[in-house]
N, C-alpha and C. Protein backbone atom coordinates (compact mmCIF):
# COMPACT_ATOMS: atom_id res chain seq x y z
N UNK A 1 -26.05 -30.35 68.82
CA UNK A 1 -27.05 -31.07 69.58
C UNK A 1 -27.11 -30.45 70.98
N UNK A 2 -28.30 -29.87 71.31
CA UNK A 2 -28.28 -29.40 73.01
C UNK A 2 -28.92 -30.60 73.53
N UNK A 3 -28.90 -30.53 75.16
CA UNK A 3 -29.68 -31.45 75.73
C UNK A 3 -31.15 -30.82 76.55
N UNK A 4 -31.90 -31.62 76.29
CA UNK A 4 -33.52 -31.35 76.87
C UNK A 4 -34.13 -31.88 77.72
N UNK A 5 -34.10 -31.42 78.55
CA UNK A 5 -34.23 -32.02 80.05
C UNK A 5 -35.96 -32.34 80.37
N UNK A 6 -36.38 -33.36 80.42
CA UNK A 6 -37.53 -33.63 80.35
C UNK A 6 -37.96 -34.71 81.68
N UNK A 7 -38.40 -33.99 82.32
CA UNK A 7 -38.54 -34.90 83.88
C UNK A 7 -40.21 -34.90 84.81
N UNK A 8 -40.50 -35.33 85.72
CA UNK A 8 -41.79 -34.87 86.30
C UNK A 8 -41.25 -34.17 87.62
N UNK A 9 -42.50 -33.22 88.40
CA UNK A 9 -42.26 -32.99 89.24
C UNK A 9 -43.85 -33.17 89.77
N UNK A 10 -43.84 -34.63 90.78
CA UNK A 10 -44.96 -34.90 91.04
C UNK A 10 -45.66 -35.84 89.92
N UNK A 11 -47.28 -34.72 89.13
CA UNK A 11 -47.75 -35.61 88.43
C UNK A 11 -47.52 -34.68 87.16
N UNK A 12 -46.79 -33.46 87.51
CA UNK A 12 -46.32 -32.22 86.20
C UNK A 12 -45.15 -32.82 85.38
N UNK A 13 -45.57 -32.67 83.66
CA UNK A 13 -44.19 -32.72 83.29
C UNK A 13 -43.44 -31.37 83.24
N UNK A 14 -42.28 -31.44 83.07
CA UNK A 14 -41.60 -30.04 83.02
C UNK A 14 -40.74 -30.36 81.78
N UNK A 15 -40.23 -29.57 81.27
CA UNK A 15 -39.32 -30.10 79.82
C UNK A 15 -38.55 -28.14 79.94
N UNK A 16 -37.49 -28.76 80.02
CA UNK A 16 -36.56 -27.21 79.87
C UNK A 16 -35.07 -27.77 78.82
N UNK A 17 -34.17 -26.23 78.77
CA UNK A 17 -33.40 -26.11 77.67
C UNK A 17 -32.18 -24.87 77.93
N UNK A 18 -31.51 -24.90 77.09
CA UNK A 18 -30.30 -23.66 78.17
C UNK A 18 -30.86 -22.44 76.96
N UNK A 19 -30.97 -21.59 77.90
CA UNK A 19 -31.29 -20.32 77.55
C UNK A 19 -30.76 -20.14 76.49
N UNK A 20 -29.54 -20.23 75.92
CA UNK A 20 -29.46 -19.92 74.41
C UNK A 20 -29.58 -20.45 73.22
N UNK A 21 -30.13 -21.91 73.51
CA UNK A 21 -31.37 -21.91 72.95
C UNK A 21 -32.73 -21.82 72.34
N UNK A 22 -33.34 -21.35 73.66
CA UNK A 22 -34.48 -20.91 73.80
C UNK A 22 -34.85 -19.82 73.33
N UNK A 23 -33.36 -18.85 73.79
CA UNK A 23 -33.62 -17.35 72.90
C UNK A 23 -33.32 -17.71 71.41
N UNK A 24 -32.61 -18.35 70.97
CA UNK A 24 -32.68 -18.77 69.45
C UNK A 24 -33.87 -19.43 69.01
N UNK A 25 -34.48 -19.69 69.60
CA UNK A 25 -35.64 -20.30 69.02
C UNK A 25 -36.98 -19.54 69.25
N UNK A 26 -36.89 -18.72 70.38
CA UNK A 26 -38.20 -18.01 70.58
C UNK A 26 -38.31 -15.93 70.43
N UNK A 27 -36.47 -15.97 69.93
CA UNK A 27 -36.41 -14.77 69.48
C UNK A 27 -35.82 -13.99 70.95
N UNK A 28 -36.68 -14.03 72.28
CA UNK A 28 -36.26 -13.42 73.66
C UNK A 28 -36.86 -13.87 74.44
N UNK A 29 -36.52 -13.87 75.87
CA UNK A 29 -36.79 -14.24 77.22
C UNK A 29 -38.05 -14.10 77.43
N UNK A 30 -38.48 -12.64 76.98
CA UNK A 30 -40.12 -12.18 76.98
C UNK A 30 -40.85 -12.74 75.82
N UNK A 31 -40.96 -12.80 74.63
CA UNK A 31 -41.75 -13.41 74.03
C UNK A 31 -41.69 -15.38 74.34
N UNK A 32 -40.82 -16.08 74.80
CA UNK A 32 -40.80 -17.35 75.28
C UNK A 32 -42.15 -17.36 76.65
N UNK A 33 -41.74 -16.56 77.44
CA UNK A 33 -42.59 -16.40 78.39
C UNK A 33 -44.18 -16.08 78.22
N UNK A 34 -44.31 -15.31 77.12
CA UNK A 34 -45.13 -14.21 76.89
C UNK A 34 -46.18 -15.82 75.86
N UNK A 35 -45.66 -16.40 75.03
CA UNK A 35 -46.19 -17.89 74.46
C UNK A 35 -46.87 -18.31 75.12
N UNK A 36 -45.71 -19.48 76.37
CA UNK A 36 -46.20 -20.15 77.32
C UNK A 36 -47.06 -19.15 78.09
N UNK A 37 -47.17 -18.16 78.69
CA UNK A 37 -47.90 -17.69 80.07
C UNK A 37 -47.13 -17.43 81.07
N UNK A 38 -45.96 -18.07 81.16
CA UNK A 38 -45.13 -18.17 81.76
C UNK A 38 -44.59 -18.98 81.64
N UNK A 39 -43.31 -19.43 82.33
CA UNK A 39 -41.97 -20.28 82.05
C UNK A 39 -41.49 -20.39 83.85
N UNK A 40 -40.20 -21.33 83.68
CA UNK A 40 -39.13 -21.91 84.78
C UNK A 40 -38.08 -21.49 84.14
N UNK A 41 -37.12 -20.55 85.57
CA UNK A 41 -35.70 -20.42 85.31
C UNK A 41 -34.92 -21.57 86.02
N UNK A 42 -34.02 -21.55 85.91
CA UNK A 42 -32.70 -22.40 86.28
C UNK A 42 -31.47 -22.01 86.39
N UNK A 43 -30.99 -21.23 87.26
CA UNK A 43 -29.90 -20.96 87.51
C UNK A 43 -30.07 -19.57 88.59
N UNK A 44 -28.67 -18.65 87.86
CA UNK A 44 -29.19 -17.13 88.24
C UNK A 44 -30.82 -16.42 87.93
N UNK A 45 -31.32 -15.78 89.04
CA UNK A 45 -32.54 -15.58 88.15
C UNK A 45 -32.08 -14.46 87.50
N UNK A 46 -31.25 -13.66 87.84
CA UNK A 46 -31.00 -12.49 86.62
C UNK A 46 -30.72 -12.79 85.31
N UNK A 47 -29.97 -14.41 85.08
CA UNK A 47 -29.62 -14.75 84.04
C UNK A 47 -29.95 -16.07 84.13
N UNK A 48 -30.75 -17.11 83.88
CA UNK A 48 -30.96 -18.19 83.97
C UNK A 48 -29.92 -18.90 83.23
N UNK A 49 -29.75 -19.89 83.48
CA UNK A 49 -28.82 -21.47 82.12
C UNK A 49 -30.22 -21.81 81.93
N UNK A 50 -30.93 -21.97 82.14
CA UNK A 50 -32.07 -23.06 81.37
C UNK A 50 -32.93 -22.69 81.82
N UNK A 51 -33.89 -22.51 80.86
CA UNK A 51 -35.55 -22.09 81.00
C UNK A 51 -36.44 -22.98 80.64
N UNK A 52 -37.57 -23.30 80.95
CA UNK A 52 -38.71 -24.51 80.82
C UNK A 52 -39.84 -23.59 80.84
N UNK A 53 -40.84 -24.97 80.71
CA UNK A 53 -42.08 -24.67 80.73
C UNK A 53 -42.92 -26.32 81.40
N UNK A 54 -43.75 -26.18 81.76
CA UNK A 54 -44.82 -27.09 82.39
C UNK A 54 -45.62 -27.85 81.97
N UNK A 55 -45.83 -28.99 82.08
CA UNK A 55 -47.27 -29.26 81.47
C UNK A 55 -47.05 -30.44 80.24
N UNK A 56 -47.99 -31.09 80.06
CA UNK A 56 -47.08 -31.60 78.32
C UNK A 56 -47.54 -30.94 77.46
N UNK A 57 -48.91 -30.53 77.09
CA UNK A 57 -49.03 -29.71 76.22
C UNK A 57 -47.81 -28.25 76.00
N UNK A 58 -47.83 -27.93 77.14
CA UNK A 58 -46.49 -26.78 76.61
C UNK A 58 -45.46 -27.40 76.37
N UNK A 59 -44.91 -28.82 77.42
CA UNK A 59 -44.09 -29.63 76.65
C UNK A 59 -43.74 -29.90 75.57
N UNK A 60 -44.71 -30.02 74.83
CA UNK A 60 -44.95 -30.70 73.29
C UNK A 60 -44.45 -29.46 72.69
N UNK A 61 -45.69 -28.42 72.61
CA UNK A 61 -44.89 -26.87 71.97
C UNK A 61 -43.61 -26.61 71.72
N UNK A 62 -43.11 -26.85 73.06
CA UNK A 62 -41.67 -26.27 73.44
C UNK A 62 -40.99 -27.02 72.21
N UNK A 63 -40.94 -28.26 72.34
CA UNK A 63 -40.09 -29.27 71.94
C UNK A 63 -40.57 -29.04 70.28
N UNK A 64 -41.27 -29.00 69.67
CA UNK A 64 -41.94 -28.84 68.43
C UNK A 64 -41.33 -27.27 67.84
N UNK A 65 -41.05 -26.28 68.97
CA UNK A 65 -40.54 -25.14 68.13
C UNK A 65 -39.09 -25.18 68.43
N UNK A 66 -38.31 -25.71 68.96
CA UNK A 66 -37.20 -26.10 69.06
C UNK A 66 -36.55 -26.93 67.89
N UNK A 67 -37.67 -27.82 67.58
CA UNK A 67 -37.62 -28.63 66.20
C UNK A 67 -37.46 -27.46 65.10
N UNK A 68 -38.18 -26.57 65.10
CA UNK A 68 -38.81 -25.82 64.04
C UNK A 68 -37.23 -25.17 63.47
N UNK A 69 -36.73 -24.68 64.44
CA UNK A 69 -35.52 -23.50 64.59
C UNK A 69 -34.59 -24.82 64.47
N UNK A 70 -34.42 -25.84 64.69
CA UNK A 70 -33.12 -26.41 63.76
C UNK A 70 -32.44 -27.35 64.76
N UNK A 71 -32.71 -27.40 65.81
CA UNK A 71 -32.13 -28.06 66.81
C UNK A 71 -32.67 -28.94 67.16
N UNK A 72 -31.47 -30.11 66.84
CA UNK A 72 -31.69 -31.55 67.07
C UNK A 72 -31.61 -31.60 68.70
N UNK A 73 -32.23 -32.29 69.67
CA UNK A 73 -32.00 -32.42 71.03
C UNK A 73 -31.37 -33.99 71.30
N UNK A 74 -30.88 -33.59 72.68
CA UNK A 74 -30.89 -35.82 73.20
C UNK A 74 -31.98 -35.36 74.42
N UNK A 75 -33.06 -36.31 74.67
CA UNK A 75 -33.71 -36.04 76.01
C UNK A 75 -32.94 -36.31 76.99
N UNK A 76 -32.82 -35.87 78.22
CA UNK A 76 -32.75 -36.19 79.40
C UNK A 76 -33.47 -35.67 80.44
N UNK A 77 -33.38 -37.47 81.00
CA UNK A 77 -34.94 -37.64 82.24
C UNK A 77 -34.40 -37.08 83.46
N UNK A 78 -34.05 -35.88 83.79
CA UNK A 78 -33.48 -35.52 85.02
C UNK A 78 -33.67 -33.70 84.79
N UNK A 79 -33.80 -33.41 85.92
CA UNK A 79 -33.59 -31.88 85.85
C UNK A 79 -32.72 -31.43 85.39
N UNK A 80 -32.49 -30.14 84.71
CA UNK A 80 -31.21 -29.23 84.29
C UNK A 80 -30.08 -29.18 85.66
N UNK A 81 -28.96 -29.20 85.08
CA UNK A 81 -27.85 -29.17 86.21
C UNK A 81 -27.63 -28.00 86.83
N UNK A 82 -28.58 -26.77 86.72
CA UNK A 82 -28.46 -25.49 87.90
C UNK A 82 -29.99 -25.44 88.36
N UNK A 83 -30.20 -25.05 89.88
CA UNK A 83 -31.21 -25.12 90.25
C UNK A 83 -31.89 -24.44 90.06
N UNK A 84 -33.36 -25.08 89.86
CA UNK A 84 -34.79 -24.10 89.52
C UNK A 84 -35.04 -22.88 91.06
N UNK A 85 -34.88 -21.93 90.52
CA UNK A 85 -34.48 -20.61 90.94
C UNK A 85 -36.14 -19.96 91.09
N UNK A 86 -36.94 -20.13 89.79
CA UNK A 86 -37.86 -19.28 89.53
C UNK A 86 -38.90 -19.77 88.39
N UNK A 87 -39.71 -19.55 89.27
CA UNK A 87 -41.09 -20.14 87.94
C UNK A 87 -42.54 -18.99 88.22
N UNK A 88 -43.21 -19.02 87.10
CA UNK A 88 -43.74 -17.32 87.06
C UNK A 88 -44.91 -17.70 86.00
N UNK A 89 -45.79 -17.30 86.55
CA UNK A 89 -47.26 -17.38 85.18
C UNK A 89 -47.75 -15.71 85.01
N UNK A 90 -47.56 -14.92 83.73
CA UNK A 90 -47.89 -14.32 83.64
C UNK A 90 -49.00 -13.59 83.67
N UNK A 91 -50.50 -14.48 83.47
CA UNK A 91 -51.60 -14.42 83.74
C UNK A 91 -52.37 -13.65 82.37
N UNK A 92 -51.63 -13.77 81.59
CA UNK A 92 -52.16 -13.64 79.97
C UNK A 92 -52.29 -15.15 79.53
N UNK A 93 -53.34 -15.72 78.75
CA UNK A 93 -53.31 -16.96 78.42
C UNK A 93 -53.71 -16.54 76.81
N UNK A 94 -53.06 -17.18 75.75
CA UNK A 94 -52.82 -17.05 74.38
C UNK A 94 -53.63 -17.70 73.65
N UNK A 95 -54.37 -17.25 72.45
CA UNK A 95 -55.88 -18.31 72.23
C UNK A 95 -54.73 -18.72 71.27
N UNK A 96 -55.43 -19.95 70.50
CA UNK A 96 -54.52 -20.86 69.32
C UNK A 96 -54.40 -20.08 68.68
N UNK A 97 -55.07 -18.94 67.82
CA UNK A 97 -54.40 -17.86 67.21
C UNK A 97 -53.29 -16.82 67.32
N UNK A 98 -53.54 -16.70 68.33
CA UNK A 98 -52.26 -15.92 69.09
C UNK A 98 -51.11 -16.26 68.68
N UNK A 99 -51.36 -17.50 69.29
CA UNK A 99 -49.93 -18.51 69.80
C UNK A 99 -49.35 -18.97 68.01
N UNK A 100 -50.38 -18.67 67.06
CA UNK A 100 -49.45 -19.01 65.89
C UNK A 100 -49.43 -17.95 65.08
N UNK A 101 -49.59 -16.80 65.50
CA UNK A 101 -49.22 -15.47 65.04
C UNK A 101 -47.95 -15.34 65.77
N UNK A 102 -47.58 -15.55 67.06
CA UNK A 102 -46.33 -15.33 67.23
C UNK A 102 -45.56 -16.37 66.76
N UNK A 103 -45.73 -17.46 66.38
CA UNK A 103 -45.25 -18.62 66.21
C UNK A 103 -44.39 -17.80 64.55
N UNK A 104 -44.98 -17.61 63.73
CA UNK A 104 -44.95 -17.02 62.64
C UNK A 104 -43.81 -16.18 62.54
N UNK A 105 -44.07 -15.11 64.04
CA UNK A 105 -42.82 -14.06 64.21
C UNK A 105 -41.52 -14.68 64.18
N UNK A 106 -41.21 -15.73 65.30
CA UNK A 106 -40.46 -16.63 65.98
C UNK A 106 -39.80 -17.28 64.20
N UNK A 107 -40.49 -17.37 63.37
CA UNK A 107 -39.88 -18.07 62.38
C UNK A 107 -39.07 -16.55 61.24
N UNK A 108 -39.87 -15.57 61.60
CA UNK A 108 -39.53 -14.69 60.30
C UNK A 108 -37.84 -14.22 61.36
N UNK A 109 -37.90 -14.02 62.54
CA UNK A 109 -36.77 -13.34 63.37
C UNK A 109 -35.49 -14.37 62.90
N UNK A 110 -36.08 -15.65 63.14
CA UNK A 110 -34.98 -16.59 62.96
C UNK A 110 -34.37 -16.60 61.29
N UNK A 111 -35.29 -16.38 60.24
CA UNK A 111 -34.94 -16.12 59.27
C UNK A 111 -33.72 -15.04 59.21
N UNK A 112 -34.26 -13.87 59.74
CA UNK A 112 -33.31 -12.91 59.39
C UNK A 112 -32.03 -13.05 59.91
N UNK A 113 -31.86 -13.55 61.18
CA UNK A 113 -30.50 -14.05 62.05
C UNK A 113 -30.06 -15.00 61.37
N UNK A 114 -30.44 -15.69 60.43
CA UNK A 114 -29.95 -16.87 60.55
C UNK A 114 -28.60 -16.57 59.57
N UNK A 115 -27.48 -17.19 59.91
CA UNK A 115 -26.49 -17.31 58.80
C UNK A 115 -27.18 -17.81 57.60
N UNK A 116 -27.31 -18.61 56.76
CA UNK A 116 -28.09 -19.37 55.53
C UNK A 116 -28.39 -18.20 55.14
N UNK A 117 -29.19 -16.55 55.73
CA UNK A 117 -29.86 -15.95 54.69
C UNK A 117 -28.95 -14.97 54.30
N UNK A 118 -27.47 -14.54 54.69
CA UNK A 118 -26.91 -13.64 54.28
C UNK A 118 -26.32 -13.59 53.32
C-alpha cells in the first residue's frame, strides 16, 4: 500500500505519489511528464521522493493508472513530506488518443517487468 497525497493548493487540486511508484506505473520520469504535460517534484530536484500532477482531471488519471499497475493507495489530505522543489509544463498537450496510446505502452512495459510474467 503507498500513500497518495491528495490536497489543494488554493482552488488547484494536486494529487502526488513517491517516485517509485510513479516510475512503476508510468514506465519513467519522462513519459509520466510527457502524459500529464507536465508534473510536480518533491524533494531533490535531481531526484524527487514524490511526483504529482495538478488539476482533478489529471488527478483522476493519475489515480486511475496507479489503479491500473496494481497499487492499492490510502489518501492523504496533506502534502507529501519533502518539499515541492519543482513544477514544470512541458507545453506539449496530448489529444485523448495520444494519451491512450501511451496509456497502452505504460501497460505492455509493466507487463514485461512484472514478476507474474516470468
Amino acid at each position: 500500500m503507498i500513500d497518495l497525497y491528495r490536497y489543494r493548493i488554493g482552488d488547484t487540486l494536486v494529487c502526488a505519489a513517491s517516485r517509485e511508484a510513479v516510475v512503476a506505473a508510468f514506465g519513467n520520469e519522462a513519459e509520466f511528464e510527457r502524459y500529464f504535460g507536465g508534473s510536480m517534484s518533491f524533494g531533490l530536484p535531481s531526484r524527487p521522493d514524490y511526483l504529482g500532477v495538478w488539476g482533478a482531471r489529471n488527478a483522476s488519471r493519475f489515480r486511475r493508472i496507479l489503479r491500473q499497475a496494481g497499487f492499492d493507495f490510502e489518501v492523504c489530505a496533506n502534502p507529501p513530506p519533502a518539499p515541492h522543489t519543482l513544477s514544470g509544463v512541458s507545453g506539449e498537450r496530448l489529444t485523448a488518443s495520444q494519451r491512450l496510446d501511451l496509456e497502452v505502452t505504460f501497460t505492455r512495459s509493466r507487463a514485461v517487468i512484472s514478476p507474474a510474467s516470468g
